[in-house]
Protein backbone atom coordinates (compact mmCIF):
# COMPACT_ATOMS: atom_id res chain seq x y z
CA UNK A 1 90.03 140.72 152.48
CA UNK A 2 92.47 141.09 149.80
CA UNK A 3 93.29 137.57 150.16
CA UNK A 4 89.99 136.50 150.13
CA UNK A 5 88.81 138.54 146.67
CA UNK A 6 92.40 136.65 144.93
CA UNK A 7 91.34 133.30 146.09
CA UNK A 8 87.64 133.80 144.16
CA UNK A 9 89.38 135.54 140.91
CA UNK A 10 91.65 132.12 140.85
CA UNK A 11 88.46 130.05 141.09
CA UNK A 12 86.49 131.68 138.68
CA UNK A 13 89.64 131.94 136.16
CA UNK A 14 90.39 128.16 136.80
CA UNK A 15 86.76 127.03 136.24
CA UNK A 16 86.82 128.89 133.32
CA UNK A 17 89.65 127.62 132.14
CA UNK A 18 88.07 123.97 132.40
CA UNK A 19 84.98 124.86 130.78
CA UNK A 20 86.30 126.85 127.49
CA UNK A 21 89.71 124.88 127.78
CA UNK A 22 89.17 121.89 124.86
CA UNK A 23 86.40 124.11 122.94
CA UNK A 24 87.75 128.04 122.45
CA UNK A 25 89.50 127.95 118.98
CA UNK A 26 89.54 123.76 118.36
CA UNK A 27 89.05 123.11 115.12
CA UNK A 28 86.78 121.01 113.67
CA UNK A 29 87.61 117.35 111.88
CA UNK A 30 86.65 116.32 108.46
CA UNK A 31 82.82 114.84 110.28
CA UNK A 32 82.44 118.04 111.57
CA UNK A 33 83.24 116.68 114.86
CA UNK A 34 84.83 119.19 117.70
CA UNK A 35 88.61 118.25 118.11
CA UNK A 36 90.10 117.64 121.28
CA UNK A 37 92.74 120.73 121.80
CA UNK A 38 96.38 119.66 121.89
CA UNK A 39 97.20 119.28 125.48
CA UNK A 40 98.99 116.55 127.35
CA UNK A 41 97.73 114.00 129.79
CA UNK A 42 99.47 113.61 133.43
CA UNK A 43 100.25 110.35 133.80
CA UNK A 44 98.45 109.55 137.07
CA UNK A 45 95.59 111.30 135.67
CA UNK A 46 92.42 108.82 136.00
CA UNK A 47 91.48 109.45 132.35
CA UNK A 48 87.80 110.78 132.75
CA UNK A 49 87.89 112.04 129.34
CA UNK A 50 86.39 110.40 126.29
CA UNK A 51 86.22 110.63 122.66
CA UNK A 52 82.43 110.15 121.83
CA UNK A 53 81.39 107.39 119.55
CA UNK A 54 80.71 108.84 115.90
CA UNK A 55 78.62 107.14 113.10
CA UNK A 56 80.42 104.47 111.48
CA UNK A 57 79.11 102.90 107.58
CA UNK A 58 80.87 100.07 106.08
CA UNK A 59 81.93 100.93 102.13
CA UNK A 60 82.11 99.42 99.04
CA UNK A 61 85.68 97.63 98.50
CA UNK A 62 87.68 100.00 96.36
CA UNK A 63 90.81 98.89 97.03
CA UNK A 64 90.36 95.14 98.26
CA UNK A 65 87.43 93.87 96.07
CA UNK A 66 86.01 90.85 96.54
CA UNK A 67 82.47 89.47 94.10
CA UNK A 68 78.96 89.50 95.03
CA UNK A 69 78.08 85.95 95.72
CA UNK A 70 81.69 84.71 95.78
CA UNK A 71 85.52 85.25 96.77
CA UNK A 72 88.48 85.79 94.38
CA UNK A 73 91.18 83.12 94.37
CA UNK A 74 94.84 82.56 92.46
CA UNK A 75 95.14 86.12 90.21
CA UNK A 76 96.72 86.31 86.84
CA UNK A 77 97.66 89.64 86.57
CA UNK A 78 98.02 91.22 82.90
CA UNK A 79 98.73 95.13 81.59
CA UNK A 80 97.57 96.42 78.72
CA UNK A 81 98.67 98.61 76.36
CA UNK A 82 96.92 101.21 77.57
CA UNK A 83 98.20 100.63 81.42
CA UNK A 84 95.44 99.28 82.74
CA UNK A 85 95.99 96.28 84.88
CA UNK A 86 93.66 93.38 84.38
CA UNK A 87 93.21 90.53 86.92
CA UNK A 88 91.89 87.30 86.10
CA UNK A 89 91.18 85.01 88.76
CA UNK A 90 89.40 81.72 90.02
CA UNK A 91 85.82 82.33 91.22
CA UNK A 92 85.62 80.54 94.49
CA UNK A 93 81.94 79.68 96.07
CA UNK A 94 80.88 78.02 99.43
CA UNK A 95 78.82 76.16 97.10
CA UNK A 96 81.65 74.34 94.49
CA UNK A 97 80.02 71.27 92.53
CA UNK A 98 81.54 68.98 90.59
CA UNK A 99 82.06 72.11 88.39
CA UNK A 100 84.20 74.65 89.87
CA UNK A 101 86.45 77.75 89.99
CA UNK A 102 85.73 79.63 86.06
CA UNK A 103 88.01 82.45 85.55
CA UNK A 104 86.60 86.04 86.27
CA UNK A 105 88.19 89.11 85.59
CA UNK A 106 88.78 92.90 87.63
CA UNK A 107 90.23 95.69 85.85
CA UNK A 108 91.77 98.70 87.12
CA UNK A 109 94.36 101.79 86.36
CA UNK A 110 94.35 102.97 89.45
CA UNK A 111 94.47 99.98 92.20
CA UNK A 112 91.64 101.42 93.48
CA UNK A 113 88.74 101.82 91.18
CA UNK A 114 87.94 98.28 89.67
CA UNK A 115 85.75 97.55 86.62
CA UNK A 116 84.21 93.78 87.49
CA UNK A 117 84.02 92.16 84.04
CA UNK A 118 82.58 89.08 85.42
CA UNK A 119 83.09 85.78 84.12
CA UNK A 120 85.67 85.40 80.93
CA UNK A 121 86.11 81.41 80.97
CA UNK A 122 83.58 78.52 82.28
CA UNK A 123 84.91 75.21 83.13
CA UNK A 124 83.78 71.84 81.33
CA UNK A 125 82.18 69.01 81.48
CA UNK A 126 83.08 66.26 83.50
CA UNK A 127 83.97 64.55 80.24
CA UNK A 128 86.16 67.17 79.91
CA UNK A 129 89.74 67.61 81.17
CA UNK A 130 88.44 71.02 82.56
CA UNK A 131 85.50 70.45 85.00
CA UNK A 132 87.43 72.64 87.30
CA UNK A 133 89.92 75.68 86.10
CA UNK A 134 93.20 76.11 87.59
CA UNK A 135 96.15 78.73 87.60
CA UNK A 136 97.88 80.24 84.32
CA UNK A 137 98.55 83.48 82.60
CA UNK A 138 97.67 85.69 79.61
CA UNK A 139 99.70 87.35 77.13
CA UNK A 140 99.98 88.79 73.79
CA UNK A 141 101.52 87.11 70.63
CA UNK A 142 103.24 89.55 67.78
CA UNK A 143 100.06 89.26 65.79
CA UNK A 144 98.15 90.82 68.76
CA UNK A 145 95.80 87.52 69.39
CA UNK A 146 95.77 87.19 73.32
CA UNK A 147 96.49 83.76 74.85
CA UNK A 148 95.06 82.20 78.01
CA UNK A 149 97.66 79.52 79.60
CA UNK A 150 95.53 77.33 82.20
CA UNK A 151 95.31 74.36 84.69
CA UNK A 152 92.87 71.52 83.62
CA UNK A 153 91.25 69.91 86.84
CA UNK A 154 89.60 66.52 86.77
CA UNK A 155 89.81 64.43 89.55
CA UNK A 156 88.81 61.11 87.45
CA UNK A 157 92.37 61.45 86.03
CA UNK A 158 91.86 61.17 82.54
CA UNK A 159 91.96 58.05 81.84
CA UNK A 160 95.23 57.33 83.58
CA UNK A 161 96.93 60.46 82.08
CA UNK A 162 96.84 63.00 85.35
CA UNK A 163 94.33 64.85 87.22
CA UNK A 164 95.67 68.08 85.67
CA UNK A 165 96.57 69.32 82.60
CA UNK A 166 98.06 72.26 80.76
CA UNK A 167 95.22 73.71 78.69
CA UNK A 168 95.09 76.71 76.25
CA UNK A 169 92.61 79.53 75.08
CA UNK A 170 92.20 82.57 72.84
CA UNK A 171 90.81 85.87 72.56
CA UNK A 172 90.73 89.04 70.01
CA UNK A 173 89.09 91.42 72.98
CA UNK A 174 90.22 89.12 75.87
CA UNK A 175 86.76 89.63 77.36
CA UNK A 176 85.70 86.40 74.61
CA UNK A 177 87.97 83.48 74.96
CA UNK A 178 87.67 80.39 72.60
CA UNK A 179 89.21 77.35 74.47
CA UNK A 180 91.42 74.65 71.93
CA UNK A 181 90.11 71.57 71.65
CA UNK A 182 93.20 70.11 72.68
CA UNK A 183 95.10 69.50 75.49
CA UNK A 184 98.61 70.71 75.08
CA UNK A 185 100.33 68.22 77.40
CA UNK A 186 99.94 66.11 81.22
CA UNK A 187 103.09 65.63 83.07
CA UNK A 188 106.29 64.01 81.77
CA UNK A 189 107.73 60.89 83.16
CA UNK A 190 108.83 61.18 86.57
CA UNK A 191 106.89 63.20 87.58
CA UNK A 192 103.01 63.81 89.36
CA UNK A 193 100.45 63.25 87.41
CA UNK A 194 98.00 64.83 89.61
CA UNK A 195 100.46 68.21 90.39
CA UNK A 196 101.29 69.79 87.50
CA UNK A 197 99.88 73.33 87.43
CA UNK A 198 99.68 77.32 87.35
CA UNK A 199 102.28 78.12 83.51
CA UNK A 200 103.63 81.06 83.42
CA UNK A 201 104.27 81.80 79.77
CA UNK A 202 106.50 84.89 78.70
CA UNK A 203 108.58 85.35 75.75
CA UNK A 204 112.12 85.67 76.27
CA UNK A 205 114.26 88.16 73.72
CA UNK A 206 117.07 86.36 74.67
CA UNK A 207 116.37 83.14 73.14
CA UNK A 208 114.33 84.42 70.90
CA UNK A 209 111.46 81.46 72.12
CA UNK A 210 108.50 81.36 74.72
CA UNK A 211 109.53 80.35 78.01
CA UNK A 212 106.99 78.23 79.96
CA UNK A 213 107.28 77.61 83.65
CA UNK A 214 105.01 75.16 85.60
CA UNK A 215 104.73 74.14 89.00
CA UNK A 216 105.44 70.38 88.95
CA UNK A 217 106.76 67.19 91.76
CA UNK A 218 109.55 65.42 90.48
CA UNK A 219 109.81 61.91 92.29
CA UNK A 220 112.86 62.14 93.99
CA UNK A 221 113.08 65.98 94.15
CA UNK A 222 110.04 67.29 95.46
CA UNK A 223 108.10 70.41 94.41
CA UNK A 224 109.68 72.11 91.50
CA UNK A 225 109.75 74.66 89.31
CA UNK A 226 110.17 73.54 85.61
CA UNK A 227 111.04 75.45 82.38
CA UNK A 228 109.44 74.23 78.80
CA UNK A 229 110.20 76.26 75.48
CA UNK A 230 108.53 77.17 72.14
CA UNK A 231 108.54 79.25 68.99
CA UNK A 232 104.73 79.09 68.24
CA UNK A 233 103.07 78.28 71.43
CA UNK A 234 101.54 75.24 69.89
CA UNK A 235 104.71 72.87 70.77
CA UNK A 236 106.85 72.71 73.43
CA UNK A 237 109.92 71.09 74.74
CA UNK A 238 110.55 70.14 78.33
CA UNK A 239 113.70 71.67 79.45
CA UNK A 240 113.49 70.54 83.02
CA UNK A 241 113.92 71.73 86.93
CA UNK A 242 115.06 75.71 87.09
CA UNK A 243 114.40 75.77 90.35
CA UNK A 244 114.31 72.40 93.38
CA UNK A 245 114.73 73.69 96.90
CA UNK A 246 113.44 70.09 98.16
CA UNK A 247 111.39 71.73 100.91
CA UNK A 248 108.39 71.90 100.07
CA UNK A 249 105.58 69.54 98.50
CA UNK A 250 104.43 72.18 95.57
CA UNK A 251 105.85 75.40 94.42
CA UNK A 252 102.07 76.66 93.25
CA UNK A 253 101.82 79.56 90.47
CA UNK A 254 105.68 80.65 90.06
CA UNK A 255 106.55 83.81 88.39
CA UNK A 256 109.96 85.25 87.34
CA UNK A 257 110.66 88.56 87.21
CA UNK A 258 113.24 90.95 86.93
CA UNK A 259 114.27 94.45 88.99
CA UNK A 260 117.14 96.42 88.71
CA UNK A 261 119.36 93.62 86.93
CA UNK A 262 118.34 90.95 89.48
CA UNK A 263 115.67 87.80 89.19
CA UNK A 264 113.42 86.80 91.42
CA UNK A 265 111.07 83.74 91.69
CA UNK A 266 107.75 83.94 93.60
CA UNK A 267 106.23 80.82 93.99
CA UNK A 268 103.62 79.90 96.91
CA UNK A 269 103.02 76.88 99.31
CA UNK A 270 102.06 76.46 102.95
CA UNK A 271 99.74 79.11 102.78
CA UNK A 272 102.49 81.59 102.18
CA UNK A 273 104.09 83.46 99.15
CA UNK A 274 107.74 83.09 99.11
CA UNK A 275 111.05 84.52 97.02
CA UNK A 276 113.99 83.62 95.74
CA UNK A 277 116.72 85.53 93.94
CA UNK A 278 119.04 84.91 90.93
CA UNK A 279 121.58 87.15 89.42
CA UNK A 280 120.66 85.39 86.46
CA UNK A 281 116.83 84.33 84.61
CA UNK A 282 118.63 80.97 84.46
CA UNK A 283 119.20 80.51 87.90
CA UNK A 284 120.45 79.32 90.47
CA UNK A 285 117.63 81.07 92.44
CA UNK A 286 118.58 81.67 96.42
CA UNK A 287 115.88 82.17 98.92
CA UNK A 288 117.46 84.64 101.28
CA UNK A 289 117.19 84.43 105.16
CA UNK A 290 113.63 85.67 105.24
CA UNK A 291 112.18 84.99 102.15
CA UNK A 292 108.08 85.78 103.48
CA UNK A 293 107.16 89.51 102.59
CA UNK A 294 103.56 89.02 104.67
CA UNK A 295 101.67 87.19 107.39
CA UNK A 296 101.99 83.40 107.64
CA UNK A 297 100.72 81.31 110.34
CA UNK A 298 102.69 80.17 113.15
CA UNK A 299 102.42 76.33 112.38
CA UNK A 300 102.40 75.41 108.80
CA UNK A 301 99.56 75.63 106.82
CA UNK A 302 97.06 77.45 109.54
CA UNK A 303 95.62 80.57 107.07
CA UNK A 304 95.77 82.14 103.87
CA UNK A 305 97.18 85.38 105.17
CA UNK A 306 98.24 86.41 101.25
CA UNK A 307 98.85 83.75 99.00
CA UNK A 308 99.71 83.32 95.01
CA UNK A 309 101.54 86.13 94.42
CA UNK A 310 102.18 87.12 91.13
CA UNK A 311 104.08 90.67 89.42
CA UNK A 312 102.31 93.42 87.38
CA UNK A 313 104.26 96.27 86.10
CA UNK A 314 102.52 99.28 85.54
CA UNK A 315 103.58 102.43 85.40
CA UNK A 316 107.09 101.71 86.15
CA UNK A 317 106.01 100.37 89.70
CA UNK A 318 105.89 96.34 90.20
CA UNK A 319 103.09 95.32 91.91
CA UNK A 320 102.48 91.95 93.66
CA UNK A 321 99.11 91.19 93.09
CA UNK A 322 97.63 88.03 95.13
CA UNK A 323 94.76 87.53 97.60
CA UNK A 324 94.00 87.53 101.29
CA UNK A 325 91.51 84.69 102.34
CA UNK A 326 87.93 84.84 103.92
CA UNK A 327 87.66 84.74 107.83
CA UNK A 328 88.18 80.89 109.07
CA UNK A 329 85.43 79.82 111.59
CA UNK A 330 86.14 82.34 114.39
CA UNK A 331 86.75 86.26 113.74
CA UNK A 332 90.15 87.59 114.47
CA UNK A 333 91.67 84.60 114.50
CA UNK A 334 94.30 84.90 112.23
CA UNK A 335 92.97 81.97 110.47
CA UNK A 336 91.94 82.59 106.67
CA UNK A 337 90.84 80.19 104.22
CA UNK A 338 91.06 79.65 100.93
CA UNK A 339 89.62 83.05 98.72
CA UNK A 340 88.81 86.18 99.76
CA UNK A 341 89.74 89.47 98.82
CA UNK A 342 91.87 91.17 95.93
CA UNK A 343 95.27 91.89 97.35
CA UNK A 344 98.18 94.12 95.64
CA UNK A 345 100.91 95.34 97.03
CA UNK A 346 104.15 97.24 95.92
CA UNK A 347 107.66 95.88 95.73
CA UNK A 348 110.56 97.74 96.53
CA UNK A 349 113.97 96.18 96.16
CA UNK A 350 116.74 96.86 98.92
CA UNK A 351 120.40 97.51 98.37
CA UNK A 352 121.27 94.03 99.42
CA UNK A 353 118.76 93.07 96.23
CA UNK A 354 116.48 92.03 98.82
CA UNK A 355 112.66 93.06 98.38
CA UNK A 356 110.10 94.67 100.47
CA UNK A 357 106.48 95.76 100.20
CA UNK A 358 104.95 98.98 100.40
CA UNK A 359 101.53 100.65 100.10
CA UNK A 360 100.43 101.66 96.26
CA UNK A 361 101.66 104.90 95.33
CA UNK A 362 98.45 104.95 93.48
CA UNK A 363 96.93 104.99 96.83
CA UNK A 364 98.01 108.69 97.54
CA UNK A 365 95.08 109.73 94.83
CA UNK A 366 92.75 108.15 96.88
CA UNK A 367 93.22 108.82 100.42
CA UNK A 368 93.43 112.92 99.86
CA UNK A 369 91.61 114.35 102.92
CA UNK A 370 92.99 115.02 106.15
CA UNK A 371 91.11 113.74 109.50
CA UNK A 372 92.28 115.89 112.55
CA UNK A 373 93.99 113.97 114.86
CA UNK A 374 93.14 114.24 118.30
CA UNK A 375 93.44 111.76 121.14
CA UNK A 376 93.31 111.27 124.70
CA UNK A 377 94.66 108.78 127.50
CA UNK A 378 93.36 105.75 128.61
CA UNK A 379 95.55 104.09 130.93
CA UNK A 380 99.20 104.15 132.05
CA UNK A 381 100.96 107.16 131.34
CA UNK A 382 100.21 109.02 128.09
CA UNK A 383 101.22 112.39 126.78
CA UNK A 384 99.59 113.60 123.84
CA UNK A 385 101.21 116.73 121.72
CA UNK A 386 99.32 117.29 119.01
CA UNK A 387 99.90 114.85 116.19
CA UNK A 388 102.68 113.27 118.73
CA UNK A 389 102.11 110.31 121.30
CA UNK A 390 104.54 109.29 124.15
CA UNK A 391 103.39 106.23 126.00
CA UNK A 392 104.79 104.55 129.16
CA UNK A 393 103.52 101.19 131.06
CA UNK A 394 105.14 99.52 133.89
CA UNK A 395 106.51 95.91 133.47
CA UNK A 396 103.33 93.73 133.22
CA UNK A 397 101.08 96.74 132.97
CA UNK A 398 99.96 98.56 129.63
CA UNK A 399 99.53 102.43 128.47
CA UNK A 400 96.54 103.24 125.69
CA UNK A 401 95.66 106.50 123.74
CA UNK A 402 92.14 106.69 121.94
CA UNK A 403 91.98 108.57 118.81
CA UNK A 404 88.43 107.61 118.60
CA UNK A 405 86.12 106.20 115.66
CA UNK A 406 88.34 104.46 113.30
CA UNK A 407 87.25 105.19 109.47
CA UNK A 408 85.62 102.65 107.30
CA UNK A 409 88.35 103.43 104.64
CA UNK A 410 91.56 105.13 106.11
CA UNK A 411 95.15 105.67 105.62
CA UNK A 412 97.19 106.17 109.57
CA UNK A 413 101.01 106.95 109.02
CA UNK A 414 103.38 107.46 112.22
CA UNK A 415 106.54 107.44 113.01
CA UNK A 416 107.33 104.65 116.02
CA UNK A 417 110.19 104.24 118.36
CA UNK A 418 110.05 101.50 120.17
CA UNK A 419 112.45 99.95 123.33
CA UNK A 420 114.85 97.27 121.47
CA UNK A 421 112.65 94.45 123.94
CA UNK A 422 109.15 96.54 123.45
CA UNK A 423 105.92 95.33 122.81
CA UNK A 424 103.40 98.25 121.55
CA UNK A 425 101.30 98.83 118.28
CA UNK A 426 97.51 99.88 117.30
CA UNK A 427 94.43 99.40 119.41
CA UNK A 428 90.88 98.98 118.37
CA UNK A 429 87.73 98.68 120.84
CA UNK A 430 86.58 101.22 122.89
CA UNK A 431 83.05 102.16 121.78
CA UNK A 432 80.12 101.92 123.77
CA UNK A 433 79.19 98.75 122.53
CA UNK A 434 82.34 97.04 122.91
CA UNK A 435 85.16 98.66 125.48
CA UNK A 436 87.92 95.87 124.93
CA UNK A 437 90.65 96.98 122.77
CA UNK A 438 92.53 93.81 120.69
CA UNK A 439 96.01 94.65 119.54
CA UNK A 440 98.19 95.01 116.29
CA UNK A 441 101.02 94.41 117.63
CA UNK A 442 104.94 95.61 116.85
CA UNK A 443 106.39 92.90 118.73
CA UNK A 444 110.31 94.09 119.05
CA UNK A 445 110.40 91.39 121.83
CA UNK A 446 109.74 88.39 119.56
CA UNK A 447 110.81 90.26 116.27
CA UNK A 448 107.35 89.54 114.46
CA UNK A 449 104.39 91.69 113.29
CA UNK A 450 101.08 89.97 114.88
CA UNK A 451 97.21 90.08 115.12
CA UNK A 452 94.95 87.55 116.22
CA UNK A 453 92.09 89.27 118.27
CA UNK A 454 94.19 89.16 121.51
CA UNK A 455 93.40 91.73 124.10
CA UNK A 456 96.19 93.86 125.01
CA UNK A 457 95.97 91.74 128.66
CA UNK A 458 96.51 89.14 126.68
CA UNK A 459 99.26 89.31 124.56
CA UNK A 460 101.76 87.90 127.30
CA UNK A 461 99.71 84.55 127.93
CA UNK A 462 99.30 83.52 124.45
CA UNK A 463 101.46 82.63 121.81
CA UNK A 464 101.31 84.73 118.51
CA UNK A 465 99.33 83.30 115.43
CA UNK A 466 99.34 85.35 112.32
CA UNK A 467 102.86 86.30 111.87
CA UNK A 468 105.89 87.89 110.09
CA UNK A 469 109.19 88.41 111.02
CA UNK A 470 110.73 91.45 111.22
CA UNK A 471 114.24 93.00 112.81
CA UNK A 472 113.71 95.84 115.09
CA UNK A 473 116.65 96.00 115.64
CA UNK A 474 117.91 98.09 112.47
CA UNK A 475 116.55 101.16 114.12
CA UNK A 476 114.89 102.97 117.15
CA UNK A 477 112.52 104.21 114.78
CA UNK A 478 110.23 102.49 111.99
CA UNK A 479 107.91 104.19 109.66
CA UNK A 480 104.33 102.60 109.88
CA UNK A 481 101.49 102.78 107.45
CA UNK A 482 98.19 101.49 108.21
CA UNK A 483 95.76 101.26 105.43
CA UNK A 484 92.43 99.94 106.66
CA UNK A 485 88.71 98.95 104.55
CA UNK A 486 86.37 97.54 106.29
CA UNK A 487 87.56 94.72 108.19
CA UNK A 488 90.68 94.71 106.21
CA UNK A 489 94.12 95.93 107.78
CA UNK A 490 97.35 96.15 105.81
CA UNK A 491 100.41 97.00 108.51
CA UNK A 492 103.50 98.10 106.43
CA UNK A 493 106.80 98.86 107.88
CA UNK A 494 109.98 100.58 106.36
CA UNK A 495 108.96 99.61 103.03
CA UNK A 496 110.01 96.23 103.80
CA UNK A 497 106.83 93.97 105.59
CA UNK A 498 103.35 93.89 105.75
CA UNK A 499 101.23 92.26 107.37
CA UNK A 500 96.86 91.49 106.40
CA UNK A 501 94.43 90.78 108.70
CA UNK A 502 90.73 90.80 108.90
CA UNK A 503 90.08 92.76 112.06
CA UNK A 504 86.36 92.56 112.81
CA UNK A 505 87.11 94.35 116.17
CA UNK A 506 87.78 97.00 114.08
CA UNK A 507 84.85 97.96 112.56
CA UNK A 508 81.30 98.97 113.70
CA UNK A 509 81.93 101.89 115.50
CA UNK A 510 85.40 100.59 117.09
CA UNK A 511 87.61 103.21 117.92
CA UNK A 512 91.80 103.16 116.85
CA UNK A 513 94.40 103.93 119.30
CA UNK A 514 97.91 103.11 120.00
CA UNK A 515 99.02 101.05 122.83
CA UNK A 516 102.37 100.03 124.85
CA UNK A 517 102.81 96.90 126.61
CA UNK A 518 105.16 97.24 129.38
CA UNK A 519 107.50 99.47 127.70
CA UNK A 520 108.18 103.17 127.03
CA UNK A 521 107.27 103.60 122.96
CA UNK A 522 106.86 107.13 120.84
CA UNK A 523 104.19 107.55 118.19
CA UNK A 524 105.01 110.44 116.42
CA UNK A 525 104.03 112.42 113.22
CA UNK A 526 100.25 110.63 113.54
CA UNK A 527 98.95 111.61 110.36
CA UNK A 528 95.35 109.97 109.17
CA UNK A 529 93.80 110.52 105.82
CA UNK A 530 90.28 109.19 104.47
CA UNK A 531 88.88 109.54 100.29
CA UNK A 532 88.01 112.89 98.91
């Protein structure tokens, strides 16, 4: 009898125990949604438990902007005097005439709170050597009268002189610009007529002159980087070639900039922004062994993952402000085209004078609440400890943890250690309307950062398609930072890579998780923030 009455009082105390188990003391997350209790998840457990679906709302772009009935193309980025960073850019349409791409303008302090001044600079006529604008830069001359460098576009060529053109305009309140009426100068001999583009004008202390860089093809040499000089900005002698790595067909909207004692060049081609370094402004500039700080595609020229990259200091932080392009003709691809969204990103330089790309620090004032992080397994083995994930798939099988609806606007940070062959990363799918999860994938493997809207079935069978490199093997463990709006992802790593993507899966009411493909990975330190 004794027995008997002990059996019951285990019964009752374990059915107790499931009903009160995930709800007695759980707090509550930022939605006022109930948390799941930390607890962990047996491996063969067949993962009955869900994370409901909560109500998802697409935002305004704060931090990737992008205008109403258009898409923002090559940026010229300019500070004030009063630190606010201003970024004129080429207005892109579906719907380009014979007249196309005026120069519009965001500004910002912050990185993520832009003013949208609309449109500074129209293009011509087609009489005109300026039907369509191209790349240049702004500055300020000692007398405080603001200067706008620029591309002239006419595809008639000018009477035999060149398709483009360096062109010139100024402005007392750089929200009016008055353009000259003359052209300051077409290619010199031996070189394109119809490629000569994007100056870069600066003055230099050293040589006490204005240095002017263009991006230019030399007959024999390629795409090039050339140097002209001036002391008024009215005349200007060709100086020639500073950089010629005789790779590539165009080196489009070059900059040159210095950190820590050490120059680099940005210049961008293929889709891609590249670097090189100098020790000196005068060259010779180096492109080291990876010279791609974010995504490319894997054949040449197959998306604008983040192109024409060009520096802003502000704040004693150098930002690299460019632009990730619209979704190609399928979602997820990993295909962008030309235009899209408002890009920056933050350099860091490494010890070995390399550079690497982090989040904004100004981003830190955005993101400032804290979304409770709870989770539970999907497949394979998971254990979940609090803000800590441990995954483990067999060979050819996979392991998932849902953390449920991902934020329209969100920060996720982690700590990841991953096998030195592994293949694991961030999952989104999962809702009730859609229960395939794609993957974001740390491929240690291959050595590359990837998404392309591949299942996590998938990502054995196909070849990757948005890409960057990046060594796993300089540590078991990587710091991660996701920061998501909208459809947009940014991946960074060890303040060294990112990687953009659109991820449509994503959004809608998608849930975020983390995944591992066949190998034994760690999340740990999960920490996800959304705006106050």
């Amino acid at each position: 009898m004794q027995k008997y009455w002990l059996a019951v009082l285990l019964i009752l105390a374990l059915l107790l125990s499931a009903c009160g188990g995930g709800a007695k003391g759980a707090p509550a997350d930022t939605e006022g949604n109930l948390a799941l209790a930390p607890a962990e998840e047996d491996a063969e457990s067949s993962y009955s438990e869900s994370i409901p679906d909560e109500p998802y709302a697409a935002v305004e772009y704060s931090l990737y902007p992008s205008p109403e009935g258009g898409y923002v193309g090559d940026v010229m980025p300019f500070v004030t005097d009063d630190g606010t960073l201003e970024l004129y850019y080429l207005f892109d349409t579906d719907r380009n005439g014979q007249g196309y791409h005026p120069i519009y303008k965001y500004s910002s302090k912050t990185l993520y709170d832009f003013k949208d001044h609309g449109m500074v600079l129209n293009f011509g006529q087609m009489s005109d050597p300026d039907p369509a604008l191209g790349t240049g830069s702004v500055m300020q001359d000692p007398d405080g009268l603001y200067h706008l460098f620029y591309t002239g576009h006419n595809d008639t060529g000018n009477g035999g002189k060149g398709k483009e053109c360096v062109m010139h305009a100024t402005s007392t309140d750089r929200e009016n610009w008055v353009k000259d009426a003359d052209v300051l100068f077409f290619a010199p001999e031996g070189y394109s007529k119809d490629d000569f583009r994007d100056p870069e004008v600066f003055w230099v202390e050293r040589d006490q002159c204005y240095w002017l860089l263009i991006a230019a093809r030399e007959d024999t040499l390629g795409g090039v980087v050339v140097k002209y000089t001036s002391t008024d900005l009215k005349h200007w002698d060709f100086i020639g070639p500073i950089f010629a790595p005789m790779s590539q067909f165009m080196l489009e909207c070059p900059d040159l900039f210095c950190i820590g004692g050490t120059w680099y060049l940005t210049y961008s081609w293929d889709c891609v922004t590249y670097y090189a370094i100098g020790d000196s402004m005068d060259g010779p500039f180096v492109a080291p062994r990876d010279n791609i700080l974010d995504g490319k595609g894997l054949t040449e020229g197959s998306g604008f993952i983040f192109y024409a990259g060009k520096t802003a200091e502000l704040n004693d932080a150098v930002y690299l402000c460019g632009w990730l392009g619209r979704a190609g003709l399928s979602s997820d691809s990993g295909v962008y085209q030309w235009a899209g969204n408002v890009l920056n990103h933050q350099l860091v330089q490494h010890e070995d004078k390399t550079l690497g790309l982090k989040a904004p620090d100004t981003f830190a004032d955005y993101f400032t609440v804290d979304k409770l992080v709870h989770a539970v397994g999907k497949a394979g083995g998971v254990t979940i400890d609090g803000n800590n994930i441990s995954l483990s798939a067999d060979p050819e099988s996979y392991a998932l943890a849902d953390m449920g609806t991902r934020p329209a606007s969100m920060t996720l940070e982690c700590d990841v250690t991953l096998d030195e062959d592994g293949r694991a990363g961030f999952a989104f799918g999962g809702s009730a309307k859609d229960e395939t999860y794609t993957a974001l994938c740390l491929d240690a493997w291959e050595n590359l950062l990837h998404y392309e809207g591949y299942e996590i079935t998938e990502l054995s069978q196909y070849e990757p398609a948005a890409i960057t490199k990046f060594d796993f093997s300089r540590s078991d463990t990587h710091h991660v930072k996701l920061v998501c709006e909208n459809e947009i992802v940014v991946l960074y790593i060890d303040d060294a890579k990112a990687l953009s993507s659109r991820i449509t899966h994503s959004t809608d009411g998608a849930h975020i998780g983390v995944f591992a493909d066949g190998c034994s990975p760690s999340f740990s330190n999960i920490s996800i923030k959304i705006p106050g």
